[in-house]
Protein backbone atom coordinates (compact mmCIF):
# COMPACT_ATOMS: atom_id res chain seq x y z
CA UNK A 1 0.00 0.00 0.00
CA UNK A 2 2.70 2.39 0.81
CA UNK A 3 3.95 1.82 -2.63
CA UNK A 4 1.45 2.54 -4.32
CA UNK A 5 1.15 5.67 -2.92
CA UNK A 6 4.57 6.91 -3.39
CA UNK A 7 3.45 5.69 -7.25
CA UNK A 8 0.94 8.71 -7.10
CA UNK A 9 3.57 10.95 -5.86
CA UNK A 10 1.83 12.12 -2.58
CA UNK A 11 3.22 11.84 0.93
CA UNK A 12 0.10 12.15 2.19
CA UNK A 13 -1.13 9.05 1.56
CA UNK A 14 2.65 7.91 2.29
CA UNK A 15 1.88 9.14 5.94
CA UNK A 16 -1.33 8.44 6.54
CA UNK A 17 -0.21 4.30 5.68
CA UNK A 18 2.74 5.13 7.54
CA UNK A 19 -0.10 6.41 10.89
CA UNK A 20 -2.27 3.28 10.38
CA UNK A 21 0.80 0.80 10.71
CA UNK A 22 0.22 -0.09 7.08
CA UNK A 23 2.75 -2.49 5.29
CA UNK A 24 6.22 -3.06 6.92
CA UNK A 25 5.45 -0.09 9.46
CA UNK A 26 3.82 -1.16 13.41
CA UNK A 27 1.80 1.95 13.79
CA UNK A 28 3.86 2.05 16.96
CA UNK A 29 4.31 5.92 18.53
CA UNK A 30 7.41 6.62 16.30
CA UNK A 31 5.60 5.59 13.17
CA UNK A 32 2.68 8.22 14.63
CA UNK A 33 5.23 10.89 15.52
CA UNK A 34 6.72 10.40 11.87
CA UNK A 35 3.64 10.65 9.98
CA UNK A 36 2.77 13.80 12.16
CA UNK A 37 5.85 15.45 11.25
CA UNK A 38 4.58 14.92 7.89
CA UNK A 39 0.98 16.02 8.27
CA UNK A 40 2.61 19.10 9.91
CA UNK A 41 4.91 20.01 7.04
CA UNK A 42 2.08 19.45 4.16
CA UNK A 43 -0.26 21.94 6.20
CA UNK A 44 2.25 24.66 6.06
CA UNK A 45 3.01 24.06 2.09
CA UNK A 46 -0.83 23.57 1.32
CA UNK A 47 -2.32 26.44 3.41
CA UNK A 48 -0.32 28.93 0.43
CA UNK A 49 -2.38 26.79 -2.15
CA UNK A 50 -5.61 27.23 -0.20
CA UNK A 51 -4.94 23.94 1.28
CA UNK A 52 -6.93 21.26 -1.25
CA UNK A 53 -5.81 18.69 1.13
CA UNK A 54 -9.49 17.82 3.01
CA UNK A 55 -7.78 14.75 3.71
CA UNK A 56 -4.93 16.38 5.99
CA UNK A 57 -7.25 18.22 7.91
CA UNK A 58 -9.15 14.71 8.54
CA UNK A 59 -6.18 13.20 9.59
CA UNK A 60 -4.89 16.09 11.74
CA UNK A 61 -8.04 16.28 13.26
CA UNK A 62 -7.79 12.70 13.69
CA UNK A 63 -4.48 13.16 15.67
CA UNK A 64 -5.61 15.65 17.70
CA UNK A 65 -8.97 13.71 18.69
CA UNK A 66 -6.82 10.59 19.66
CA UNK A 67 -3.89 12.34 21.64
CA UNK A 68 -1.24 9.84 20.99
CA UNK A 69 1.16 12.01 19.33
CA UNK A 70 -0.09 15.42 20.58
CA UNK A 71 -1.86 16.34 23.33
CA UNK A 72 -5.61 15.52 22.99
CA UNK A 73 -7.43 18.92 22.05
CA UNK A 74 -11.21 18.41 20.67
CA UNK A 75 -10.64 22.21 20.09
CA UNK A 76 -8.49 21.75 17.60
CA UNK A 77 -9.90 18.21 16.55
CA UNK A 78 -13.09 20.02 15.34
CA UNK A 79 -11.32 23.01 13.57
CA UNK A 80 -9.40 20.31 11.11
CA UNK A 81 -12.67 18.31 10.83
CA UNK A 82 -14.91 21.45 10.25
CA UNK A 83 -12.14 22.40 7.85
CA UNK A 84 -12.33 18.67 5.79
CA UNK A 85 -15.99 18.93 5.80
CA UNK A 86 -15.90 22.83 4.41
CA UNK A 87 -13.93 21.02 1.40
CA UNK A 88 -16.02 18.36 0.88
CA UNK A 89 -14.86 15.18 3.13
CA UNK A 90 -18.06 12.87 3.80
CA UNK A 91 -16.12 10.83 6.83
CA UNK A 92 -15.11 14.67 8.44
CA UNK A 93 -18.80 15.75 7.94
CA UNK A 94 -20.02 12.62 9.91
CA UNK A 95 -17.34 12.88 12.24
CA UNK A 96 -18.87 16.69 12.64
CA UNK A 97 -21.88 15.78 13.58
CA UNK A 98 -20.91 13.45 16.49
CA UNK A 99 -18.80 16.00 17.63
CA UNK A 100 -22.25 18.26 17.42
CA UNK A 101 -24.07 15.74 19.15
CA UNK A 102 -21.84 15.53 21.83
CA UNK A 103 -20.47 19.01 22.56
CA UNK A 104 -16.89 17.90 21.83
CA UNK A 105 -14.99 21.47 20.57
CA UNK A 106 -18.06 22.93 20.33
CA UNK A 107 -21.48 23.90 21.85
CA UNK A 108 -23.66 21.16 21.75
CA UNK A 109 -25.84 21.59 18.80
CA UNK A 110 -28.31 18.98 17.42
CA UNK A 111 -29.61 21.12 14.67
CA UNK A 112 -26.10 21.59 13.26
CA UNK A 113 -25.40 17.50 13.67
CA UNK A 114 -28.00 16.28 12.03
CA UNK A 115 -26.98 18.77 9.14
CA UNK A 116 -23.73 17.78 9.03
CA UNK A 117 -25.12 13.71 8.78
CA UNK A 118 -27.29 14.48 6.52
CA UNK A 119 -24.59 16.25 4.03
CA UNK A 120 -22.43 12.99 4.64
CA UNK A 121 -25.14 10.41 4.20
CA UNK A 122 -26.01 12.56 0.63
CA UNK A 123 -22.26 11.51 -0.36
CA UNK A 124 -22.61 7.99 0.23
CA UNK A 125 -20.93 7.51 3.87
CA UNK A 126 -22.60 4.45 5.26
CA UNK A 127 -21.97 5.42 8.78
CA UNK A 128 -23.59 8.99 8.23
CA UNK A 129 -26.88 7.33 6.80
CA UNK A 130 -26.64 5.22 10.04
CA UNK A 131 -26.50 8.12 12.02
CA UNK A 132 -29.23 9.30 10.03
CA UNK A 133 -31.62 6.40 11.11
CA UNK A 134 -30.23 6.89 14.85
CA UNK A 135 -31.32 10.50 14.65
CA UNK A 136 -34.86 10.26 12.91
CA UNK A 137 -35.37 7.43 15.51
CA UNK A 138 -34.27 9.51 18.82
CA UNK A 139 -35.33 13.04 17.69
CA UNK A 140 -32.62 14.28 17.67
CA UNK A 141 -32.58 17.85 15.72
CA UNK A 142 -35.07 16.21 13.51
CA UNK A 143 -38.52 14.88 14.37
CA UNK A 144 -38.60 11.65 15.15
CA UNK A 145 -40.15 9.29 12.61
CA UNK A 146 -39.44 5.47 12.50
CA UNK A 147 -39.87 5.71 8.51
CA UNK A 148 -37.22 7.83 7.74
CA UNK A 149 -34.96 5.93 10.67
CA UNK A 150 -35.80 2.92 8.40
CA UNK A 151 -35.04 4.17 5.30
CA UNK A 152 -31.61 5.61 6.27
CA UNK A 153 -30.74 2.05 7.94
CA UNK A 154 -31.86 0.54 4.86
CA UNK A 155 -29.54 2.42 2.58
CA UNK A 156 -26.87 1.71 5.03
CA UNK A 157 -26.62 -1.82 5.36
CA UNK A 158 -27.40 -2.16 1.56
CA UNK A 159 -23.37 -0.59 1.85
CA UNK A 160 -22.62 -3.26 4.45
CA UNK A 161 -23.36 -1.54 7.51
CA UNK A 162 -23.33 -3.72 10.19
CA UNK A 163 -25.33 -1.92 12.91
CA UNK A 164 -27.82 -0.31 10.33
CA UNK A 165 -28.92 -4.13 9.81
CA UNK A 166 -28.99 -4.89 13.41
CA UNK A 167 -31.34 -1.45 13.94
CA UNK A 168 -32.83 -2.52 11.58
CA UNK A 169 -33.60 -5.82 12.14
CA UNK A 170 -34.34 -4.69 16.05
CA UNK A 171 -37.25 -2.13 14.58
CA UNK A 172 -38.69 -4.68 12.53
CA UNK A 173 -39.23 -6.91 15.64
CA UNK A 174 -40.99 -4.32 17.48
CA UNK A 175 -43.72 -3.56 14.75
């Protein structure tokens, strides 16, 4: 995996392989602090291009949510997310809205998560349209409505989703 993305002539899929522990690297702390340095030095050539990198603002936010290489800061997790998502990045827009949801580096806002699913889910994300469900189901910013929590589910484990067919098969039992 790691090379074939030096083939496309990116480090930044070089470092997020090298982050995951893809290939011949662990994903042990000094792989972490390696890709890092990288993710670092890409933000400060890409923010002169108006940074078209949503993918290294996922993956700093990522960082920053997990605090193994920096200090954990949902602060700054939600800035890099909120950034990804501005540029189009379906994972960072679901990973907004849980961060909505749950008041993590932000005010707690379930109008503004179940936006930020619903955005994600419209791009295909399987775990947004699961969210989706999980909302229209708890009322959560939306009105609740076991039709639309259906739906959603049903569009997400047609990708696979795991727990969209176990919601699923849970609300079936109970009508």
């Amino acid at each position: 995996m790691v090379e074939a993305a030096a083939m496309l002539g990116s480090p930044m899929p070089i470092a997020l392989c090298q982050y995951r522990g893809f290939n011949d690297n662990k994903g042990d702390l000094d792989d972490m602090r390696n890709a890092f340095k990288i993710f670092v030095e890409l933000e400060k050539t890409e923010k002169t291009k108006h940074n078209p990198y949503h993918w290294l603002q996922w993956a700093l936010g990522y960082v920053h949510r997990a605090g193994n290489v920096v200090p954990k800061s949902t602060k700054k997790a939600f800035d890099y997310y909120k950034s990804s998502a501005e540029q189009g990045n379906s994972n960072a827009m679901n990973t907004l809205g849980f961060f909505y949801i749950m008041g993590r580096g932000c005010e707690k806002d379930t109008t503004k998560a179940f936006e930020w699913y619903q955005k994600s889910a419209q791009l295909g994300c399987s775990s947004a349209m699961f969210n989706m469900g999980n909302r229209y189901i708890d009322g959560y910013g939306v009105t609740s409505n076991h039709g639309q929590a259906k739906e959603w589910w049903r569009k997400a484990a047609a990708l696979g989703h795991v727990g969209a067919q176990t919601s699923l098969d849970a609300l079936n039992l109970c009508d």
